[in-house]
N, C-alpha and C. Protein backbone atom coordinates (compact mmCIF):
# COMPACT_ATOMS: atom_id res chain seq x y z
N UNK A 1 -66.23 -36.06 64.74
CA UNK A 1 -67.46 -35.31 64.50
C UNK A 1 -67.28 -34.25 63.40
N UNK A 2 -65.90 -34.15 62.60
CA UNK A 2 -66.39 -33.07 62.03
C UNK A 2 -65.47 -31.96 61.89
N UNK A 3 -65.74 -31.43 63.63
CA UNK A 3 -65.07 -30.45 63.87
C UNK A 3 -63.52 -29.92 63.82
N UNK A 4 -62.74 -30.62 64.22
CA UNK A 4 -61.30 -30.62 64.12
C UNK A 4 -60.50 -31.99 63.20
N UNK A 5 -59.44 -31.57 63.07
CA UNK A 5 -58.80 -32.28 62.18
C UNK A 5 -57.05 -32.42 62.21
N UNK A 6 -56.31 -33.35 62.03
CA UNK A 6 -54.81 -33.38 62.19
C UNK A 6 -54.45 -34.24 61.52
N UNK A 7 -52.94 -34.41 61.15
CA UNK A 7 -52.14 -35.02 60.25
C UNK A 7 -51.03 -35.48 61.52
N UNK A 8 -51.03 -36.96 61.36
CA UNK A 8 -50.00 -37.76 62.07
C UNK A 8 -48.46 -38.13 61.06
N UNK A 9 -47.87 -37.52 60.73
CA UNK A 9 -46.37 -38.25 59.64
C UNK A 9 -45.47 -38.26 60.32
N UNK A 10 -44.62 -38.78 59.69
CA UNK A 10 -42.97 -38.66 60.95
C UNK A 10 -42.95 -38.40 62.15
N UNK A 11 -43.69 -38.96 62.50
CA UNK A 11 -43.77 -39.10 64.72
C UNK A 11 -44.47 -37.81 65.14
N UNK A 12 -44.90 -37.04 64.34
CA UNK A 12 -45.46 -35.62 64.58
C UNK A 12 -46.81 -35.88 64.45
N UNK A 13 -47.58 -35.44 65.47
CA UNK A 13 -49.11 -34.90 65.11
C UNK A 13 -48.82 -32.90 64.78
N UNK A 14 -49.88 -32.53 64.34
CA UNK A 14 -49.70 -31.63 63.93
C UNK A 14 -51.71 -31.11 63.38
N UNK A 15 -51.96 -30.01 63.74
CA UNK A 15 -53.98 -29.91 64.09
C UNK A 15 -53.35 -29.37 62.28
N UNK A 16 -55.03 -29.51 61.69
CA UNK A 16 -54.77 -29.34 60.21
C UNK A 16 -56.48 -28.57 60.06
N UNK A 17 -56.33 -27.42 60.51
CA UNK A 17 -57.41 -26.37 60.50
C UNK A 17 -58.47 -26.21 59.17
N UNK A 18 -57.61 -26.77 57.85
CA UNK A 18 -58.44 -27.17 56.43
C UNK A 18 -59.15 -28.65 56.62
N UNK A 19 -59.10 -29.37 57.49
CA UNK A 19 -59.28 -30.63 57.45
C UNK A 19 -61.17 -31.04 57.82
N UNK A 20 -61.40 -30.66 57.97
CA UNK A 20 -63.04 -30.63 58.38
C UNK A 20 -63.65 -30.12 56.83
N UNK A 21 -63.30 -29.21 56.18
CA UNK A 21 -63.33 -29.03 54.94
C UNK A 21 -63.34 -29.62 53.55
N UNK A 22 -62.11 -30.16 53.84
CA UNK A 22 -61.65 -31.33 53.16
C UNK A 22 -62.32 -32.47 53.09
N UNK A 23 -62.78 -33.15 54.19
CA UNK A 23 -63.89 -34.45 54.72
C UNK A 23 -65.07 -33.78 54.06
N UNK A 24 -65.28 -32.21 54.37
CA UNK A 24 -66.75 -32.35 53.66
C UNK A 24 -66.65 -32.89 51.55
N UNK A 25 -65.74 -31.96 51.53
CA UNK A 25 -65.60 -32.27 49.86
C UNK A 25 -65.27 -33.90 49.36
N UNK A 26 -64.55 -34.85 50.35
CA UNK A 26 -64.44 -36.00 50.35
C UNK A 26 -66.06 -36.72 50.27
N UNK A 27 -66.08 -36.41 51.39
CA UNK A 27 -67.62 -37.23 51.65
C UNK A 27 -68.63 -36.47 50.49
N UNK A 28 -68.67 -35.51 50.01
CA UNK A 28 -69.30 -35.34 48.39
C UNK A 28 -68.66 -35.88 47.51
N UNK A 29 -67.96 -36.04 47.13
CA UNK A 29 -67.44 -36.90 46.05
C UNK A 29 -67.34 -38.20 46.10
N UNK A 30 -67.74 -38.76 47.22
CA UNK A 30 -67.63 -39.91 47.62
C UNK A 30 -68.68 -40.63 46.85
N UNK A 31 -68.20 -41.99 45.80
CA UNK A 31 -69.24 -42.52 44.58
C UNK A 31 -70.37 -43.60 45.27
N UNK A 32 -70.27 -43.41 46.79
CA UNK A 32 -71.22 -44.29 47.48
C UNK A 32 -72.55 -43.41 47.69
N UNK A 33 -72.09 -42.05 48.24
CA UNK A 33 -72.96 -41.03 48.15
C UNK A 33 -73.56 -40.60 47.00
N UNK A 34 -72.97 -40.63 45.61
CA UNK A 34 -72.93 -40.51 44.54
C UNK A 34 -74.17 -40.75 44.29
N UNK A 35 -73.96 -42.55 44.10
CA UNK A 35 -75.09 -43.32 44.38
C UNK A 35 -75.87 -43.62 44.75
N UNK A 36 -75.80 -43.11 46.04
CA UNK A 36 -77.01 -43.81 46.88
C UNK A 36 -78.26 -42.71 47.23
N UNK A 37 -77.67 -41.52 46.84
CA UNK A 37 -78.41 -40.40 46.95
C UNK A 37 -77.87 -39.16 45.27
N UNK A 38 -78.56 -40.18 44.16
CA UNK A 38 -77.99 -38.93 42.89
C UNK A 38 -78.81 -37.65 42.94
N UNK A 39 -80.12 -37.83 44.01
CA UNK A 39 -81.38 -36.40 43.76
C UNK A 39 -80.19 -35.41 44.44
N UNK A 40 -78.91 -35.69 44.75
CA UNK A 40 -78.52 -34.30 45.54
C UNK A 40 -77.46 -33.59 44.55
N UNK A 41 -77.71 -34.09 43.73
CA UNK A 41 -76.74 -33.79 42.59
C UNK A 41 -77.26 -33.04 41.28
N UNK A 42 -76.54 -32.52 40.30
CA UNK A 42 -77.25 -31.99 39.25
C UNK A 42 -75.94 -32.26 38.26
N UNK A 43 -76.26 -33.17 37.17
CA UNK A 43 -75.15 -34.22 36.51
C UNK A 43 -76.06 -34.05 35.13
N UNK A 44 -75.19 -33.52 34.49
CA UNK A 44 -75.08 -32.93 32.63
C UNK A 44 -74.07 -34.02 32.37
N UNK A 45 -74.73 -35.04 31.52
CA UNK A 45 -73.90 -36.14 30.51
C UNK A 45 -73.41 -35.20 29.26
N UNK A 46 -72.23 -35.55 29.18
CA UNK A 46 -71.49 -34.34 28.06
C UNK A 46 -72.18 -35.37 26.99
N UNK A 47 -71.87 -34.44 25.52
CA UNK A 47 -72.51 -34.70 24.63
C UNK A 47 -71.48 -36.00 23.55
N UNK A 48 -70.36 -35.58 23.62
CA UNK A 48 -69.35 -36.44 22.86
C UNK A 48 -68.41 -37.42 24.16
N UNK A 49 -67.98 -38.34 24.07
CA UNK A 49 -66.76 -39.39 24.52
C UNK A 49 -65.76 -38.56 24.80
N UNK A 50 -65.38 -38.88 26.01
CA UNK A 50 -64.11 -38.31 26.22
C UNK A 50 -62.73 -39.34 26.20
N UNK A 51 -61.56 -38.97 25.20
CA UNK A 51 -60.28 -40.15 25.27
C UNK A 51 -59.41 -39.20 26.30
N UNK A 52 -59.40 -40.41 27.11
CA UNK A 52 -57.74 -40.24 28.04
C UNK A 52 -56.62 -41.44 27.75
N UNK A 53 -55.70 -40.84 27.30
CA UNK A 53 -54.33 -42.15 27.34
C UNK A 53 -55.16 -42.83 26.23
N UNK A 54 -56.11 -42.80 24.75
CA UNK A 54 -56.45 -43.77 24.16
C UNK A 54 -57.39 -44.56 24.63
N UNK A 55 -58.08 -43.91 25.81
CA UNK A 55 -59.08 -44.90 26.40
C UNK A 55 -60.59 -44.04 26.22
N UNK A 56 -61.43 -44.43 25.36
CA UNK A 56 -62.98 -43.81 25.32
C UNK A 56 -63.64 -43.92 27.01
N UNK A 57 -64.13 -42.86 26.98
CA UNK A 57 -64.80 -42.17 28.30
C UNK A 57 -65.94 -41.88 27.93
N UNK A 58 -67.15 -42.27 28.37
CA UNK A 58 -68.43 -41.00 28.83
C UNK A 58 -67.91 -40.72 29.79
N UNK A 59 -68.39 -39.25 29.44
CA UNK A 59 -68.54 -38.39 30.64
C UNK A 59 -69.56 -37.30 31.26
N UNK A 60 -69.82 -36.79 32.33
CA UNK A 60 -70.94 -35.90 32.75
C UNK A 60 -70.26 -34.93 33.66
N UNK A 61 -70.85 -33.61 33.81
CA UNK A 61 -70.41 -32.77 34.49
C UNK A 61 -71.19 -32.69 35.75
N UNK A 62 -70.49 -32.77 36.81
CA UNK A 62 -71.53 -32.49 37.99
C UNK A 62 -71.57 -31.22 38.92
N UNK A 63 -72.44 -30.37 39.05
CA UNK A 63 -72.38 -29.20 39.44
C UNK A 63 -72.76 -29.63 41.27
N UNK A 64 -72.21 -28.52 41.66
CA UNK A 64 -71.80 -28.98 43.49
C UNK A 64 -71.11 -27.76 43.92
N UNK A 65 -71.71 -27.24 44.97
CA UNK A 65 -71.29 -26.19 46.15
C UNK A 65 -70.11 -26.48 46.69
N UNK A 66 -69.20 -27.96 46.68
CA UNK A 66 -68.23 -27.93 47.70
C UNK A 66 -66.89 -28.19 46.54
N UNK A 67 -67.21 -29.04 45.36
CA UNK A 67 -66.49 -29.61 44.50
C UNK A 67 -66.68 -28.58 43.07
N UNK A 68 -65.58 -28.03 42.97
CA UNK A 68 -65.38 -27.45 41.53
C UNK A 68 -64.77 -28.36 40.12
N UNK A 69 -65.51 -27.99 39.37
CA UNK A 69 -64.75 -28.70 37.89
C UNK A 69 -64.30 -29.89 37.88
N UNK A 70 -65.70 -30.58 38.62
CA UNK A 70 -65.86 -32.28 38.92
C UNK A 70 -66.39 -33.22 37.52
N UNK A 71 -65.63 -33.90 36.93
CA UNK A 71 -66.33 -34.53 36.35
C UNK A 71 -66.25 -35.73 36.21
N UNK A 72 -66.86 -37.29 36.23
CA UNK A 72 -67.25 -38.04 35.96
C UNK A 72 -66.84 -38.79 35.14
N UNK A 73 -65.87 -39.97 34.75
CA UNK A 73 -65.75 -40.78 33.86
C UNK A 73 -66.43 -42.06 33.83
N UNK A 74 -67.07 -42.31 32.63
CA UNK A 74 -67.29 -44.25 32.69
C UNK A 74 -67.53 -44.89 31.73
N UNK A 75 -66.22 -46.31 32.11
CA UNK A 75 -65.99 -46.99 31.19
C UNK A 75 -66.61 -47.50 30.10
N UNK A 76 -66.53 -48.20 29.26
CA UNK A 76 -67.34 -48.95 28.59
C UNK A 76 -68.19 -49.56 29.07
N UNK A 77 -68.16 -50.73 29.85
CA UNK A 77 -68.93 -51.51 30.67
C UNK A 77 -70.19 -50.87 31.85
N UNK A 78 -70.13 -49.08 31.75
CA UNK A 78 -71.03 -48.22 32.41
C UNK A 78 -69.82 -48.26 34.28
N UNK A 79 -69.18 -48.60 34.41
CA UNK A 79 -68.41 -48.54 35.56
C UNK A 79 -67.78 -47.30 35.75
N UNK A 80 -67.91 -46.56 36.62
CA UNK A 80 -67.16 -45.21 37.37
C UNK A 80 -65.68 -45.67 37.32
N UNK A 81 -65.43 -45.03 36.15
CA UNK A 81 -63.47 -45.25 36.10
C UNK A 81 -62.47 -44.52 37.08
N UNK A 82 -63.19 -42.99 36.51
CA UNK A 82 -62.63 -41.84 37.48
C UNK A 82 -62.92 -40.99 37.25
N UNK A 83 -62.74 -39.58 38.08
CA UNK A 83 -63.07 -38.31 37.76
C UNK A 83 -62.21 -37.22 38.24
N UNK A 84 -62.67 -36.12 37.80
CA UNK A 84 -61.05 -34.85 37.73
C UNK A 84 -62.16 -34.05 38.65
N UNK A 85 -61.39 -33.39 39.31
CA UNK A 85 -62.43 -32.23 40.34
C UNK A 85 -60.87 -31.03 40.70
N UNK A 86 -61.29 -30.04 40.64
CA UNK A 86 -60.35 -29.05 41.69
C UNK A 86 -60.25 -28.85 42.53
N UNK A 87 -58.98 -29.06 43.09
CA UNK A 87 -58.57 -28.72 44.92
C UNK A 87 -57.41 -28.03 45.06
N UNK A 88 -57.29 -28.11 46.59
CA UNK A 88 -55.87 -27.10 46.93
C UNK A 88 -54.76 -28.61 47.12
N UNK A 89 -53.33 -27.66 46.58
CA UNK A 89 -52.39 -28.85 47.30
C UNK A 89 -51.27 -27.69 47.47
N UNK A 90 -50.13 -28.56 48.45
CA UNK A 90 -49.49 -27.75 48.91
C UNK A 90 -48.58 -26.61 48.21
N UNK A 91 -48.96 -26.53 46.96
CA UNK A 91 -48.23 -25.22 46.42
C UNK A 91 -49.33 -24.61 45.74
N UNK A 92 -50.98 -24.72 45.96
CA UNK A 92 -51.71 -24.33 45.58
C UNK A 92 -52.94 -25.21 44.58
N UNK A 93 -53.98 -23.94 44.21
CA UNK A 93 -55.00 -24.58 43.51
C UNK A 93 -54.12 -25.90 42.39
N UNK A 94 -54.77 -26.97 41.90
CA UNK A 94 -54.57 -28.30 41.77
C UNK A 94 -55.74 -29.01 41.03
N UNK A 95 -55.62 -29.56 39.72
CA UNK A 95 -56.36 -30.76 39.14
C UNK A 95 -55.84 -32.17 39.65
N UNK A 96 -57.29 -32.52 40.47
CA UNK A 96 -57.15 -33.66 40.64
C UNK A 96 -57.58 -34.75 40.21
N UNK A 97 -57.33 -36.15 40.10
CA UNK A 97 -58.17 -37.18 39.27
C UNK A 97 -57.91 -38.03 40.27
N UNK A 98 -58.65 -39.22 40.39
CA UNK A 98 -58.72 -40.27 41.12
C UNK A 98 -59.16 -41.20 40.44
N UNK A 99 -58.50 -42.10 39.68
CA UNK A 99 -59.14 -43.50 38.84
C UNK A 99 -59.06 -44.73 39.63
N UNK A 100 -60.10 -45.74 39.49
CA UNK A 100 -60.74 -46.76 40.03
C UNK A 100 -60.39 -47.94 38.87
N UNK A 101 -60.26 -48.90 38.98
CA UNK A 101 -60.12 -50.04 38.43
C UNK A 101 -59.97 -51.58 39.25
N UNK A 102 -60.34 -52.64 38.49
CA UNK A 102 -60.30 -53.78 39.44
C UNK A 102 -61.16 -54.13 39.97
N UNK A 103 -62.25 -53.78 39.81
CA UNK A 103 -63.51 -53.62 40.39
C UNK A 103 -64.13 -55.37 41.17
N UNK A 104 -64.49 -55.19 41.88
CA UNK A 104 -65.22 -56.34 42.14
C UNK A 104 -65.86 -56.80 43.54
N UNK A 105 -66.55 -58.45 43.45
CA UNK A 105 -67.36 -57.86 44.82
C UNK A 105 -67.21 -57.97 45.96
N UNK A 106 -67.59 -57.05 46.84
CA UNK A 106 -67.91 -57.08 47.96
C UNK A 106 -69.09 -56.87 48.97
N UNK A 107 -69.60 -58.25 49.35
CA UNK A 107 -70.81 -58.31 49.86
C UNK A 107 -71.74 -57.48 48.62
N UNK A 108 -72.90 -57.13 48.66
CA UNK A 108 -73.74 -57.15 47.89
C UNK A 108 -72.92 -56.00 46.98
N UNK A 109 -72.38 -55.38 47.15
CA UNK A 109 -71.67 -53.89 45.69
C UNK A 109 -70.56 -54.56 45.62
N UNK A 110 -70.43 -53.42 44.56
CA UNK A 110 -68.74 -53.83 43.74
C UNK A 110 -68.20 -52.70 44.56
N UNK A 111 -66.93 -53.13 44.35
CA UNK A 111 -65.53 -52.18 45.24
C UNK A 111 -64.54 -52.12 44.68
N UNK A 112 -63.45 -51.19 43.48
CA UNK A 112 -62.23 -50.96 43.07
C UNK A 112 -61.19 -51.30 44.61
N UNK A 113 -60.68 -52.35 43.71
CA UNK A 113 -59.61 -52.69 44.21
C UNK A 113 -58.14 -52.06 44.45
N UNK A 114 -58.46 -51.12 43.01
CA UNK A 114 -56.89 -50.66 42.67
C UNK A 114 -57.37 -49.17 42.27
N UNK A 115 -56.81 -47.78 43.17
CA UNK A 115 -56.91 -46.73 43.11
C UNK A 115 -55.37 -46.18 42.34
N UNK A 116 -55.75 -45.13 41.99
CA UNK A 116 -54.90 -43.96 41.19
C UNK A 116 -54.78 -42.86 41.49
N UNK A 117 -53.81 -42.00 42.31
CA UNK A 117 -54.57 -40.63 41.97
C UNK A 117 -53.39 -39.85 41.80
N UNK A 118 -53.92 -38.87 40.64
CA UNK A 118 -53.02 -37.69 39.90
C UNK A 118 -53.40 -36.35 40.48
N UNK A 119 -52.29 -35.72 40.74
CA UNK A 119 -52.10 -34.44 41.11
C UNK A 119 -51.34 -33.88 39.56
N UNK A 120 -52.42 -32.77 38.92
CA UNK A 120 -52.28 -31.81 37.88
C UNK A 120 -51.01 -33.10 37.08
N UNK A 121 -51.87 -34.05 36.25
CA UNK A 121 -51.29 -34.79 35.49
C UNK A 121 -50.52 -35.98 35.90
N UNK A 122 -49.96 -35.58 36.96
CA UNK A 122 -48.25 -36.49 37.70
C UNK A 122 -49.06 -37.39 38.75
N UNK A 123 -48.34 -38.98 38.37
CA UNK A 123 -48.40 -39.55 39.59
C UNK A 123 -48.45 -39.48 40.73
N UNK A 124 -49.65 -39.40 42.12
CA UNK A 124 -49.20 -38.57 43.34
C UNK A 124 -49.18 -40.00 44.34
N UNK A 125 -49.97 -40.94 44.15
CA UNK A 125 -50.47 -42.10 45.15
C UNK A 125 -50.73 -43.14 44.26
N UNK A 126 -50.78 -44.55 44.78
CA UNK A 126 -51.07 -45.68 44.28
C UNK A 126 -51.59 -46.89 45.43
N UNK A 127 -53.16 -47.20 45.36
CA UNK A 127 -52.96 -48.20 46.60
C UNK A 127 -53.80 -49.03 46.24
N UNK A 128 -53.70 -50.35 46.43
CA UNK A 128 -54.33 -51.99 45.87
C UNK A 128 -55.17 -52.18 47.66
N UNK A 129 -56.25 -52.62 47.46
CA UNK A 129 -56.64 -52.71 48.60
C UNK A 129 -57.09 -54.50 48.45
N UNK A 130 -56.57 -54.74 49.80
CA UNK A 130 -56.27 -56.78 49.71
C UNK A 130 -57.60 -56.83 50.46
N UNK A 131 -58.01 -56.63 51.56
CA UNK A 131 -59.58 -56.94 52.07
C UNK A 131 -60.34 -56.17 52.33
N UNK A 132 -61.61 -56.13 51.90
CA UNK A 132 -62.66 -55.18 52.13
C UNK A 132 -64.05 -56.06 52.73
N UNK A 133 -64.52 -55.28 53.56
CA UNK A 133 -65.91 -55.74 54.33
C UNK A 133 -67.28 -54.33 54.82
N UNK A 134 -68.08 -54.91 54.14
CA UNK A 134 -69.12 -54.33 54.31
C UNK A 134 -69.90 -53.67 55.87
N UNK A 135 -69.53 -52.39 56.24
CA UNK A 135 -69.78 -52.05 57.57
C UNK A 135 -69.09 -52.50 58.90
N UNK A 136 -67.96 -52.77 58.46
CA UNK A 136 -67.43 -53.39 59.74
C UNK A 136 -67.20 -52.50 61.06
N UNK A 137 -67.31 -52.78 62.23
CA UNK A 137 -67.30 -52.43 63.31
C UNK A 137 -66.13 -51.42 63.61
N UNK A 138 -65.79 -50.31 64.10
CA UNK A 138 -65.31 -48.97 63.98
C UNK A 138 -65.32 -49.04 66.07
N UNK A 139 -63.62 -49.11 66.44
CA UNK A 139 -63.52 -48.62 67.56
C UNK A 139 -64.18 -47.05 68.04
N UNK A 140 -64.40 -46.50 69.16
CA UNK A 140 -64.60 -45.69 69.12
C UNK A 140 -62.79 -44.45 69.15
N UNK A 141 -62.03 -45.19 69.79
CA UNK A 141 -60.34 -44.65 69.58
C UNK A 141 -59.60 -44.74 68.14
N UNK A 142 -60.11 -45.20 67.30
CA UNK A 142 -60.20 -44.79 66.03
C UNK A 142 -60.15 -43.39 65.53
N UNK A 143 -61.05 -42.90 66.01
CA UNK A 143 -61.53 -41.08 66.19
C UNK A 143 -60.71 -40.27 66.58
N UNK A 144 -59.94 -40.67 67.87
CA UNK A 144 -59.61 -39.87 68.88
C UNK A 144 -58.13 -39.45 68.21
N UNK A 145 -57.51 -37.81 68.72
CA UNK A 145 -56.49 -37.68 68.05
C UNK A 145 -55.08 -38.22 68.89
N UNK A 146 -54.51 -38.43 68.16
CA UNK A 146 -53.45 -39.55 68.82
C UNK A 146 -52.70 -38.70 69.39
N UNK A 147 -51.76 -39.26 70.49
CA UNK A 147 -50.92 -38.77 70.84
C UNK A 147 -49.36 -38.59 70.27
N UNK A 148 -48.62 -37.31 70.59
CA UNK A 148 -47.73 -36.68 69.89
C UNK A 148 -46.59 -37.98 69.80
């Protein structure tokens, strides 16, 4: 629901008091929400291309109560590549990026297959996702916080 939040690693649960927080800024940035609701947004297309790594970018700035210094990349083909937003990480405030690639379909939308994401420049995560399905059915112990 929301309310509480925890981190399961190395056989440890452990309550994560930022974590309800975090889900909210997730679930705003989230490019389904993006989409499916842009009236909640207020999105300034920058005026020139942006190059990363040699690669031409449009880009737009999106202004947001939960997400700071979010912005928007997309490809040539008009596809959401990725975007940089500010967060906390464990030694503090943090540029983050999350790039999308691989794109393709699933059930009626497209779905990046192959995620990226940079913490202040540096490699932090890498994950290829092998099956995806549209609304699939969600235990309700899914939710529940696991035991220690």
């Amino acid at each position: 629901d929301g309310s509480a939040g925890w981190a399961k690693m190395m056989g440890q649960v452990q309550d994560d008091p930022s974590a309800a927080r975090k889900r909210k800024e997730d679930f705003e940035r989230s490019f389904f929400r993006l989409f499916r609701h842009p009236e909640l947004y207020e999105v300034q297309a920058l005026a020139e291309p942006k190059v990363i790594d040699g690669v031409s970018y449009s880009a737009a700035f999106v202004k947001s109560e939960m997400s700071r210094d979010w912005v928007l990349y997309f490809d040539a083909e008009g596809r959401l590549a990725r975007m940089d937003y500010a967060s906390e990480s464990p030694q503090g405030p943090a540029k983050m990026t999350e790039a999308w690639s691989d794109w393709r379909p699933v059930g009626p939308v497209q779905y990046p297959h192959t995620t990226r994401m940079l913490l202040d420049g540096n490699p932090m995560m890498e994950a290829t996702v092998t099956q995806a399905r549209v609304n699939p059915e969600l235990p309700e112990s899914l939710f529940k916080k696991p035991a220690p």
